[in-house]
C-alpha atoms as a PDB file:
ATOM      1  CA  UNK A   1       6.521 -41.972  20.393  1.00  0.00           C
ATOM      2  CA  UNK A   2       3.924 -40.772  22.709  1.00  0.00           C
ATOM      3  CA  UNK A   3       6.104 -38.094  23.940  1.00  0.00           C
ATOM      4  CA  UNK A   4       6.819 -37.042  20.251  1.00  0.00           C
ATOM      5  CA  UNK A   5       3.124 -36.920  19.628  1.00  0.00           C
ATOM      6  CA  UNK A   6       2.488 -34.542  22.881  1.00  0.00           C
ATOM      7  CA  UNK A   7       4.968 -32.401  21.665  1.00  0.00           C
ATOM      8  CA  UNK A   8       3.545 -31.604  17.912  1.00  0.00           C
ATOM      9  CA  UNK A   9       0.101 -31.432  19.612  1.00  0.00           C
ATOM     10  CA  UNK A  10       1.162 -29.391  21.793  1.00  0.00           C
ATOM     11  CA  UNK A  11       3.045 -27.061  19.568  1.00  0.00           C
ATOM     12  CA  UNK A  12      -0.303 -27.274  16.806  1.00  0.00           C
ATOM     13  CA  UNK A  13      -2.004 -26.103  19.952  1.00  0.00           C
ATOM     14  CA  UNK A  14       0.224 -23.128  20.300  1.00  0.00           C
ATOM     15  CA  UNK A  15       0.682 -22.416  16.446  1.00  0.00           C
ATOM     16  CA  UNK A  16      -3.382 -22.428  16.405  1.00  0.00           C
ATOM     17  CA  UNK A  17      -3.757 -20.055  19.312  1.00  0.00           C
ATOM     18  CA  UNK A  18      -1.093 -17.617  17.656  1.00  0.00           C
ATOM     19  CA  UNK A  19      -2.974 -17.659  14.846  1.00  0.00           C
ATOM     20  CA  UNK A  20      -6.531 -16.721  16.413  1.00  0.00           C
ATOM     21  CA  UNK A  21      -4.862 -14.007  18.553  1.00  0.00           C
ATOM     22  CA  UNK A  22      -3.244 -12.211  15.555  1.00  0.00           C
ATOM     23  CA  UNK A  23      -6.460 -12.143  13.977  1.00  0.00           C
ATOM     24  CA  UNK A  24      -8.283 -11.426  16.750  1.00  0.00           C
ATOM     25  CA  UNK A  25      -5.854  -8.563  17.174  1.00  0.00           C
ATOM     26  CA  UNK A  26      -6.523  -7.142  13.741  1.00  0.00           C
ATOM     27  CA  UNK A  27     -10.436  -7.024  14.760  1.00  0.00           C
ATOM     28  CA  UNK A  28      -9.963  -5.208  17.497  1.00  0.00           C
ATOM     29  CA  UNK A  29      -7.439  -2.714  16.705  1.00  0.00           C
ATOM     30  CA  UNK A  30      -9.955  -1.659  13.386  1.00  0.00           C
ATOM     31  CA  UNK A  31     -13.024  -1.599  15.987  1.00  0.00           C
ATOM     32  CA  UNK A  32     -11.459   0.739  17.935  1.00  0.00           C
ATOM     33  CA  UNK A  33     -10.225   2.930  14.562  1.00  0.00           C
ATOM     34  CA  UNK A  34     -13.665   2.686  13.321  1.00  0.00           C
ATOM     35  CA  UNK A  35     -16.634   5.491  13.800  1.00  0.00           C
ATOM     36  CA  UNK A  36     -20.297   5.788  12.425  1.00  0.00           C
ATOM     37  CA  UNK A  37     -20.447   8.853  10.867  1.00  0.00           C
ATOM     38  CA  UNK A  38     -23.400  11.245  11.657  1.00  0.00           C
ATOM     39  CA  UNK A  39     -24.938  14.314   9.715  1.00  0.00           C
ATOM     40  CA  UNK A  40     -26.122  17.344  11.584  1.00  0.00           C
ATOM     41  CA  UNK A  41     -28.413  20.034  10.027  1.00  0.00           C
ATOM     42  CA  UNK A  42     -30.035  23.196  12.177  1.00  0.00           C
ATOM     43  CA  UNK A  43     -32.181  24.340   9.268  1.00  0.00           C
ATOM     44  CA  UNK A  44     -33.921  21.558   9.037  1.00  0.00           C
ATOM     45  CA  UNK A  45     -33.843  20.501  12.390  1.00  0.00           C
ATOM     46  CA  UNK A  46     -32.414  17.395  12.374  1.00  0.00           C
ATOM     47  CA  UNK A  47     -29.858  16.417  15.352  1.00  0.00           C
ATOM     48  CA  UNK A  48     -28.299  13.560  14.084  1.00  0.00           C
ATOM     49  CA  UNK A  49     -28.647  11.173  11.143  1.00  0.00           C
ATOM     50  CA  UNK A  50     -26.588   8.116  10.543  1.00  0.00           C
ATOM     51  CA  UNK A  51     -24.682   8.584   6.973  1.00  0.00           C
ATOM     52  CA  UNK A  52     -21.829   6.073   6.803  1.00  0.00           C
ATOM     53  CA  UNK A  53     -18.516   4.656   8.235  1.00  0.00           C
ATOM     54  CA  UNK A  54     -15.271   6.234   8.975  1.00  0.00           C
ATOM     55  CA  UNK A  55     -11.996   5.216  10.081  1.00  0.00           C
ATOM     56  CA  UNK A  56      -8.900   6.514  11.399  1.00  0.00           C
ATOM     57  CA  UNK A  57      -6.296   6.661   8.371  1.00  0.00           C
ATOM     58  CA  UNK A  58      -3.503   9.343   9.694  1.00  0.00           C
ATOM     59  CA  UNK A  59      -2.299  10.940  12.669  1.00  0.00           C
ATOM     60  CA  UNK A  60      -1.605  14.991  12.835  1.00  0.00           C
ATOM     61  CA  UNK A  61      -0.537  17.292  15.511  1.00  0.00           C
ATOM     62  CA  UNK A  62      -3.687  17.959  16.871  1.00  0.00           C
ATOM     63  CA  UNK A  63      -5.821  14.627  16.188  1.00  0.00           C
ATOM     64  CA  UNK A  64      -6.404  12.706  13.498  1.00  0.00           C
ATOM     65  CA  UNK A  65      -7.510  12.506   9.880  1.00  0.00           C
ATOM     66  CA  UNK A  66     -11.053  10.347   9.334  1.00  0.00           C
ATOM     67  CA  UNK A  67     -11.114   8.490   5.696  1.00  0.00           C
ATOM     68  CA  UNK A  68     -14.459   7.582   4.394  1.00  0.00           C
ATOM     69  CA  UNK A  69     -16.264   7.188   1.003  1.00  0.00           C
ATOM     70  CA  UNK A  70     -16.716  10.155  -0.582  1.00  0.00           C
ATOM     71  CA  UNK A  71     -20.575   9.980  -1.751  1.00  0.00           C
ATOM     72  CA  UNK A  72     -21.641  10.240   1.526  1.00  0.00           C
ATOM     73  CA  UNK A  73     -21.430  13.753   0.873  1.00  0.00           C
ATOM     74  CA  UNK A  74     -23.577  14.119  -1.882  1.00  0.00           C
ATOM     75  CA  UNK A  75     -26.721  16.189  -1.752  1.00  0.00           C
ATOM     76  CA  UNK A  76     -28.542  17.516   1.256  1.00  0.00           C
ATOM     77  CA  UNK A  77     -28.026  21.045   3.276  1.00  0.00           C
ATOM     78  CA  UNK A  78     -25.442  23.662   3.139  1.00  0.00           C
ATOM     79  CA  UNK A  79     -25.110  23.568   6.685  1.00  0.00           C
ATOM     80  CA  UNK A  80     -24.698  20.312   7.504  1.00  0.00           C
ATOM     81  CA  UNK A  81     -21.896  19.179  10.090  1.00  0.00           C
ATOM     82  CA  UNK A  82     -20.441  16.124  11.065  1.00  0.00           C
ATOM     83  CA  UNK A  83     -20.158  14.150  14.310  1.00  0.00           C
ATOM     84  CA  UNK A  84     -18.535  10.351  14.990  1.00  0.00           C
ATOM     85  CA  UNK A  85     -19.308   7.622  17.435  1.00  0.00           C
ATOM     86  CA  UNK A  86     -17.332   4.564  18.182  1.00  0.00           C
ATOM     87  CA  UNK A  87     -18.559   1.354  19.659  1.00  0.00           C
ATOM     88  CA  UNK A  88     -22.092   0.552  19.485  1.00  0.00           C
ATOM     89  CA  UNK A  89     -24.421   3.037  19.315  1.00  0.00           C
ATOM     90  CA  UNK A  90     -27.643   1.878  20.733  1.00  0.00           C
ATOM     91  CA  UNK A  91     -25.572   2.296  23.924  1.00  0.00           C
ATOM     92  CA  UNK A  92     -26.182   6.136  23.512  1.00  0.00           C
ATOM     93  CA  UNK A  93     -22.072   6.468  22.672  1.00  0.00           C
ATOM     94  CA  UNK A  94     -20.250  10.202  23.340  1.00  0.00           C
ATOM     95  CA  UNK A  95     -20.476  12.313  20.007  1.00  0.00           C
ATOM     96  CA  UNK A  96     -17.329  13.892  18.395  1.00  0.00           C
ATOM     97  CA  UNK A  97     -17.759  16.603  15.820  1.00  0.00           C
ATOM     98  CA  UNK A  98     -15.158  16.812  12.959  1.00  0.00           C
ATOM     99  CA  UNK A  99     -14.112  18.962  10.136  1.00  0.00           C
ATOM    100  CA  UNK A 100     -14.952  18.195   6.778  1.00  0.00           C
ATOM    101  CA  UNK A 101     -11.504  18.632   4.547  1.00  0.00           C
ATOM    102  CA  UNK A 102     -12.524  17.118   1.433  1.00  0.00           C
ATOM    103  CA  UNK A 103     -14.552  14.607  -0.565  1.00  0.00           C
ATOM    104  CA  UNK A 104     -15.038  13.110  -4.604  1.00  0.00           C
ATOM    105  CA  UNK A 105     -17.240  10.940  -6.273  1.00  0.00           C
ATOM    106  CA  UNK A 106     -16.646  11.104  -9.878  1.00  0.00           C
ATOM    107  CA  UNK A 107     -16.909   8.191 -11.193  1.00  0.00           C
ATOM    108  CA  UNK A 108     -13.300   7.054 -10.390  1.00  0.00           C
ATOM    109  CA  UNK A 109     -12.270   7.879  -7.196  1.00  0.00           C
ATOM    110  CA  UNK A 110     -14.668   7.808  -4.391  1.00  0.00           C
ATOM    111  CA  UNK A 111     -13.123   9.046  -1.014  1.00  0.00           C
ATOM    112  CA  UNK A 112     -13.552  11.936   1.631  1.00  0.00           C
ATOM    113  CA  UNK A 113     -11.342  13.404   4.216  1.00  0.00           C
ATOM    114  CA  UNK A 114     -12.535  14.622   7.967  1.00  0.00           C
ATOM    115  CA  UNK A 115     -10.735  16.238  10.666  1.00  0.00           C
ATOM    116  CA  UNK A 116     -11.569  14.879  14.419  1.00  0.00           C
ATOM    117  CA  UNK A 117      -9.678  17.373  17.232  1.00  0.00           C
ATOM    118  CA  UNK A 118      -8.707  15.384  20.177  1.00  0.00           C
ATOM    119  CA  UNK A 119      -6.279  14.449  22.674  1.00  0.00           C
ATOM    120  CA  UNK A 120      -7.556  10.338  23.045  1.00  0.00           C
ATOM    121  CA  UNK A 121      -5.832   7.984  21.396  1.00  0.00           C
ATOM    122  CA  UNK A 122      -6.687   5.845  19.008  1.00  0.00           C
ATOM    123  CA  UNK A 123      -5.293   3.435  16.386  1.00  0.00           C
ATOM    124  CA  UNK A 124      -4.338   4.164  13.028  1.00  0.00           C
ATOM    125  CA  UNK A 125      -4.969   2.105   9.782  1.00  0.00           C
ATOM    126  CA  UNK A 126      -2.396   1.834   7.189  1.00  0.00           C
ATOM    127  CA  UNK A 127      -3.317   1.539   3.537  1.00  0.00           C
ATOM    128  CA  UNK A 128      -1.784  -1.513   1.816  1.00  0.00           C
ATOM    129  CA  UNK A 129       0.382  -0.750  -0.997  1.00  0.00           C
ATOM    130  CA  UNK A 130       0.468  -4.082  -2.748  1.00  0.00           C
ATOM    131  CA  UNK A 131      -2.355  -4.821  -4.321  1.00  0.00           C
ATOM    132  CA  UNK A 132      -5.355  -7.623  -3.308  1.00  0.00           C
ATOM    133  CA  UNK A 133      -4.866 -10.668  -4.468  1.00  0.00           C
ATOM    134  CA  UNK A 134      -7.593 -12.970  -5.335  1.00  0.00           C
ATOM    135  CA  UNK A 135      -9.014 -14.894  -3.284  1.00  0.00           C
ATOM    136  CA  UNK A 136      -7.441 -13.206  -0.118  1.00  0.00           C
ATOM    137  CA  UNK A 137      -9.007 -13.505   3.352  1.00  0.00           C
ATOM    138  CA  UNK A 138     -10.389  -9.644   4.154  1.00  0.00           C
ATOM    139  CA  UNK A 139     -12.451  -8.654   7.167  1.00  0.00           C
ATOM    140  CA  UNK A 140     -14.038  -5.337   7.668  1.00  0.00           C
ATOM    141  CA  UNK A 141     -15.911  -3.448  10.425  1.00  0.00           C
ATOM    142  CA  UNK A 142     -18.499  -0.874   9.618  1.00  0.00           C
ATOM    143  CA  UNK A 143     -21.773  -0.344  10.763  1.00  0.00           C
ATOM    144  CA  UNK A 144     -24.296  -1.382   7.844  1.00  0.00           C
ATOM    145  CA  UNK A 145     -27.421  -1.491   9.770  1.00  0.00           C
ATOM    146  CA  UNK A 146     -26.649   1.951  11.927  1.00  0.00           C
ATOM    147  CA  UNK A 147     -27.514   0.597  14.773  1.00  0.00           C
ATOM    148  CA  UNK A 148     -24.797  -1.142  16.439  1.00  0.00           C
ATOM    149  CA  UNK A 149     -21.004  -1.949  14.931  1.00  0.00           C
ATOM    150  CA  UNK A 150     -20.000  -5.335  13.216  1.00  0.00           C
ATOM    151  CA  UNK A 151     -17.344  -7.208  11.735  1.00  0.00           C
ATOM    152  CA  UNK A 152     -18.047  -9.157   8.522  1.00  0.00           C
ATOM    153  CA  UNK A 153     -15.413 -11.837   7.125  1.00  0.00           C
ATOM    154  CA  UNK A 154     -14.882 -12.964   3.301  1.00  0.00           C
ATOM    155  CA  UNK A 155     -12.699 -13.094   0.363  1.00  0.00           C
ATOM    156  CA  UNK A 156     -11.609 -11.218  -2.106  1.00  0.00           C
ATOM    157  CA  UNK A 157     -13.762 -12.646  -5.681  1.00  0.00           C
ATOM    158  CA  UNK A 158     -11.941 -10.321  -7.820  1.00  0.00           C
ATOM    159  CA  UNK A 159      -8.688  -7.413  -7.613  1.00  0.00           C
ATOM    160  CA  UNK A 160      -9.727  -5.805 -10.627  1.00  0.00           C
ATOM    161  CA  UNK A 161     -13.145  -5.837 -12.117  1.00  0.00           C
ATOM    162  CA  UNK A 162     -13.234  -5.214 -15.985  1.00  0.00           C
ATOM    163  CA  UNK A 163     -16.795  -5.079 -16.374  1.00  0.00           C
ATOM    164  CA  UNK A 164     -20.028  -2.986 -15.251  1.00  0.00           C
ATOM    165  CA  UNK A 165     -21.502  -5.407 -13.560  1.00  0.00           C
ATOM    166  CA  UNK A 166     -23.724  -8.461 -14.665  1.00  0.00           C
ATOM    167  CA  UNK A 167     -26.450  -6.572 -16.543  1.00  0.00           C
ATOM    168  CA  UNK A 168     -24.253  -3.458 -17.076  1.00  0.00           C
ATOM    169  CA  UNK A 169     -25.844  -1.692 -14.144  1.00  0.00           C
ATOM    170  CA  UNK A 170     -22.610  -0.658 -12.405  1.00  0.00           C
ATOM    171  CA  UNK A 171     -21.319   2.260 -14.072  1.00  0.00           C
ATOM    172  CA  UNK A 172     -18.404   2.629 -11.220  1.00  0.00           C
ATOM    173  CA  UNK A 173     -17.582  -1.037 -10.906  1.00  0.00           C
ATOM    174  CA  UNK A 174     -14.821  -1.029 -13.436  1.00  0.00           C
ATOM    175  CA  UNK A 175     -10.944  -1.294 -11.362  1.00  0.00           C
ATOM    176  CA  UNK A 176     -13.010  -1.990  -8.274  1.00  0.00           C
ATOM    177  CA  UNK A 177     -12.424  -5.125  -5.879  1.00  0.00           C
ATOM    178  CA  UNK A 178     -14.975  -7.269  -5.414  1.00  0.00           C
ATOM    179  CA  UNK A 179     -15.030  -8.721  -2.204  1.00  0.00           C
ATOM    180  CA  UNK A 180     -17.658 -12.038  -0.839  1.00  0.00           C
ATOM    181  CA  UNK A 181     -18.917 -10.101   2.129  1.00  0.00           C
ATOM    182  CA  UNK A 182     -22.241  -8.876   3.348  1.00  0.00           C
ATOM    183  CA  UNK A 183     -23.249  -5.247   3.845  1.00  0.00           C
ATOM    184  CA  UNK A 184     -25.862  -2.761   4.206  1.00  0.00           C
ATOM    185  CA  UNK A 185     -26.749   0.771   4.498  1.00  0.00           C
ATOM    186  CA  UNK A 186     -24.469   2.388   6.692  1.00  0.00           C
ATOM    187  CA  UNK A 187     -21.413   0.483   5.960  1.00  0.00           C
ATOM    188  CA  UNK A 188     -20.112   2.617   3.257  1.00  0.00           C
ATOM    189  CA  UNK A 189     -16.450   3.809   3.923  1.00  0.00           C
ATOM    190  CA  UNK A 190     -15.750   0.776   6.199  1.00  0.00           C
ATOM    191  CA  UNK A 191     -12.032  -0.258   5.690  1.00  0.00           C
ATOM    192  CA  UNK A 192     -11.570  -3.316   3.981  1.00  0.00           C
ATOM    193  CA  UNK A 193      -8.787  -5.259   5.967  1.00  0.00           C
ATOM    194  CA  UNK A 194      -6.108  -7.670   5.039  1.00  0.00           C
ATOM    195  CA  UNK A 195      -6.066 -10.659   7.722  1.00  0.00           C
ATOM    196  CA  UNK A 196      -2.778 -11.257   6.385  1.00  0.00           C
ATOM    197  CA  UNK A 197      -1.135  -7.920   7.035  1.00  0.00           C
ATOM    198  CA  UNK A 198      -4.168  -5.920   8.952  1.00  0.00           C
ATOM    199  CA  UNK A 199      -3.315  -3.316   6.284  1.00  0.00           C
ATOM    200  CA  UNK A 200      -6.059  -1.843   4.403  1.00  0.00           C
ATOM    201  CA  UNK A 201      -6.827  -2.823   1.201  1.00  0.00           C
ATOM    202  CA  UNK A 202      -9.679  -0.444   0.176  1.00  0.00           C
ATOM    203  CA  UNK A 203     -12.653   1.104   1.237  1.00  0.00           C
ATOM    204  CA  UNK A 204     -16.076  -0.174   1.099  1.00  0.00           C
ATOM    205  CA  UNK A 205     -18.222   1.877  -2.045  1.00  0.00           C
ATOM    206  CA  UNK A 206     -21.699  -0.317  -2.024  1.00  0.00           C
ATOM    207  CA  UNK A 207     -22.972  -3.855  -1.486  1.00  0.00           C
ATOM    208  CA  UNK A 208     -23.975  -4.087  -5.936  1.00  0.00           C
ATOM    209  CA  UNK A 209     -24.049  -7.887  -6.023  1.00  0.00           C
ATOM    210  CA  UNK A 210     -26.105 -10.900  -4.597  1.00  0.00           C
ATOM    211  CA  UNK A 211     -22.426 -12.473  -4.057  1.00  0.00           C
ATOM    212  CA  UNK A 212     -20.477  -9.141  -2.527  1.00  0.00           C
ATOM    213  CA  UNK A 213     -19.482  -5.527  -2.068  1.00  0.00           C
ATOM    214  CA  UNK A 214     -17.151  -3.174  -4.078  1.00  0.00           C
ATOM    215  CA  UNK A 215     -14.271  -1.969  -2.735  1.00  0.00           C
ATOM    216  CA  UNK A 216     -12.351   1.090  -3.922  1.00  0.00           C
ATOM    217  CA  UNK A 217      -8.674   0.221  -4.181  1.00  0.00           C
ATOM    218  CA  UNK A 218      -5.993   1.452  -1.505  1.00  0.00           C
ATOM    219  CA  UNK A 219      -3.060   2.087  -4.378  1.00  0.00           C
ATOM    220  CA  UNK A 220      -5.654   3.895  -6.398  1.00  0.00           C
ATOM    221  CA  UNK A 221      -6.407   6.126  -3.134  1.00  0.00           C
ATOM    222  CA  UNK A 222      -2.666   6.508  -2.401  1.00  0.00           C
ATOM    223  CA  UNK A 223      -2.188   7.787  -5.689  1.00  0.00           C
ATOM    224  CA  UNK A 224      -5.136  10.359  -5.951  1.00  0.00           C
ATOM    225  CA  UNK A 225      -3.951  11.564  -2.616  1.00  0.00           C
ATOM    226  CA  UNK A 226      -0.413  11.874  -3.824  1.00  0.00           C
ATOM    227  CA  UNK A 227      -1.654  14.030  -6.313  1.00  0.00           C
ATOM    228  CA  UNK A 228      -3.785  16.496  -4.167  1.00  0.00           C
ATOM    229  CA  UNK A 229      -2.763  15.996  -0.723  1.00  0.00           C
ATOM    230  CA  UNK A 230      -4.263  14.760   2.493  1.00  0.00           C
ATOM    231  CA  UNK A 231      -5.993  16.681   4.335  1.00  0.00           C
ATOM    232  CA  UNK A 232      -6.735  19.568   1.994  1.00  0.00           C
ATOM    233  CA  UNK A 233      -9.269  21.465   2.836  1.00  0.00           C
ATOM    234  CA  UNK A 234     -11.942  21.986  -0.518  1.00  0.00           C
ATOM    235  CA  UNK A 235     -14.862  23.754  -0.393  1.00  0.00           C
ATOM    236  CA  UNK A 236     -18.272  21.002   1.383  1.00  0.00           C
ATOM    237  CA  UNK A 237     -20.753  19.977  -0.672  1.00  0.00           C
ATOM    238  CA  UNK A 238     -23.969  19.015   0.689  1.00  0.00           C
ATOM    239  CA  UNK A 239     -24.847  15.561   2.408  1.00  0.00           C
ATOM    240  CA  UNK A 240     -26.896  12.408   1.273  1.00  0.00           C
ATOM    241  CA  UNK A 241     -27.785   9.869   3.736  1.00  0.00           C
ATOM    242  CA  UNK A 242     -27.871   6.667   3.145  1.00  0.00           C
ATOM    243  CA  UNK A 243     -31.656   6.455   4.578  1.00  0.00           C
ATOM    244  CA  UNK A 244     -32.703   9.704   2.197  1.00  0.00           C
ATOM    245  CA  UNK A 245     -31.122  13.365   2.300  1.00  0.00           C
ATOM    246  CA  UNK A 246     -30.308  14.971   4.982  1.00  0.00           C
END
C-alpha cells in the first residue's frame, strides 16, 4: 500500500509539473511575441511616445506582420512613424521601426496591421478559431503601465456581450468578450491568450469595467481580414496616444 501511494504521488507530482510547464510555456512564448508600440513625430519633436501593445500575428518573407488595436491610430500628426520594443523597457530596450499597413475603428472592428523588417526570429501567435467560452482561463501580456511588460491572468465573464455596458456608456461593447483581468493605459492590442490552447482569443480594446477588460473577438478578426486581406497596405491616419496625442 505504501508503495501504491508513492507511486500516485509521485505521478500527481509529475502530472502537476506538466501542467505548470505548459503554462509557463504559453507565457513565455507570448512575451517574447509581444512589443510596446511607440509613436515617432519630427514636426513636433517628439522621439518616442508609448501608444499601445503589439504582437506578432504572421510570418512573411521578409519579417513579420505586427497585430494591434486599431484606435491607437486615431488622431495626432501626419508624420508620425512607428517603432517596437520587446522586454522591459526601463532597461533602455533596442528600437525597431515598422510599417504601418492598415488600421479601423468603426465601431465594429477595431484592429491595425504593421510591418517589422527583420531577420531575428521570433514567435508567432495564432488566432483561435473556436470561440471563448465562458468562464475560460485567459492570460495576456501587454504593457499597461508603459513602463515595463506584464502578464495578467483571469477568466473569461462573458463570450458575447449583448449590452452597452452597465449605464449604457459603452457604445462598442456589444459582441465583445469580457474578460476578469486588470489593465491600464498602454495595454491596448495585447493578445488575449487561451491557457488551454495558447491560441489567441482576441485582442485587448479597453479596461470599461470595475470587474474587466473588453476583448475584440479572434473569429470576428479572421473574418474582417478574410474580407480585405492581411497586410494591405491603406492609406495612415494620424496617431492618438494613450497619454494624449501625439
Amino acid at each position: 500500500m505504501k508503495i501504491l501511494r508513492g507511486l500516485v504521488l509521485a505521478a500527481c507530482l509529475v502530472l502537476g509539473g506538466s501542467h505548470v510547464d505548459a503554462a509557463s510555456n504559453k507565457h513565455q512564448k507570448a512575451e517574447q511575441a509581444t512589443f510596446v508600440l511607440y509613436g515617432r513625430s519630427l514636426h513636433q519633436g517628439i522621439d518616442h511616445r508609448p501608444l499601445c501593445t503589439a504582437f506578432v500575428s504572421q510570418k512573411v518573407s521578409d519579417g513579420y506582420i505586427l497585430t494591434t488595436a486599431g484606435h491607437c491610430f486615431d488622431g495626432g500628426p501626419d508624420d508620425a512613424t512607428y517603432l517596437v520594443a520587446r522586454g522591459q523597457i526601463v532597461d533602455k530596450p533596442e528600437l525597431q521601426s515598422v510599417e504601418f499597413l492598415n488600421h479601423i475603428d468603426d465601431g465594429n472592428m477595431d484592429v491595425a496591421e504593421l510591418h517589422l523588417k527583420t531577420t531575428k526570429e521570433y514567435p508567432v501567435l495564432e488566432f483561435d478559431k473556436v470561440p471563448a467560452g465562458i468562464d475560460d482561463k485567459v492570460f495576456y501580456v501587454g504593457y499597461p503601465m508603459m513602463v515595463s511588460q506584464v502578464v495578467y491572468t483571469g477568466r473569461v465573464g462573458s463570450n458575447e456581450l449583448q449590452t452597452l455596458g452597465p449605464d449604457g456608456e459603452c457604445d462598442i461593447c456589444k459582441g465583445r468578450i469580457l474578460v476578469q483581468i486588470g489593465g491600464g493605459p498602454g495595454a491596448s492590442g495585447s493578445p488575449v491568450i487561451s491557457e488551454r490552447t495558447g491560441k489567441v482569443i482576441g485582442i485587448l480594446e479597453g479596461h470599461l469595467f470595475e470587474n474587466g477588460v473588453v476583448v475584440v473577438p479572434a473569429p470576428a478578426i479572421e473574418i474582417y481580414y478574410t474580407k480585405v486581406g492581411h497586410g494591405q497596405i491603406k492609406k495612415k491616419k494620424n496617431v492618438q496616444s494613450e497619454e494624449g496625442t501625439l
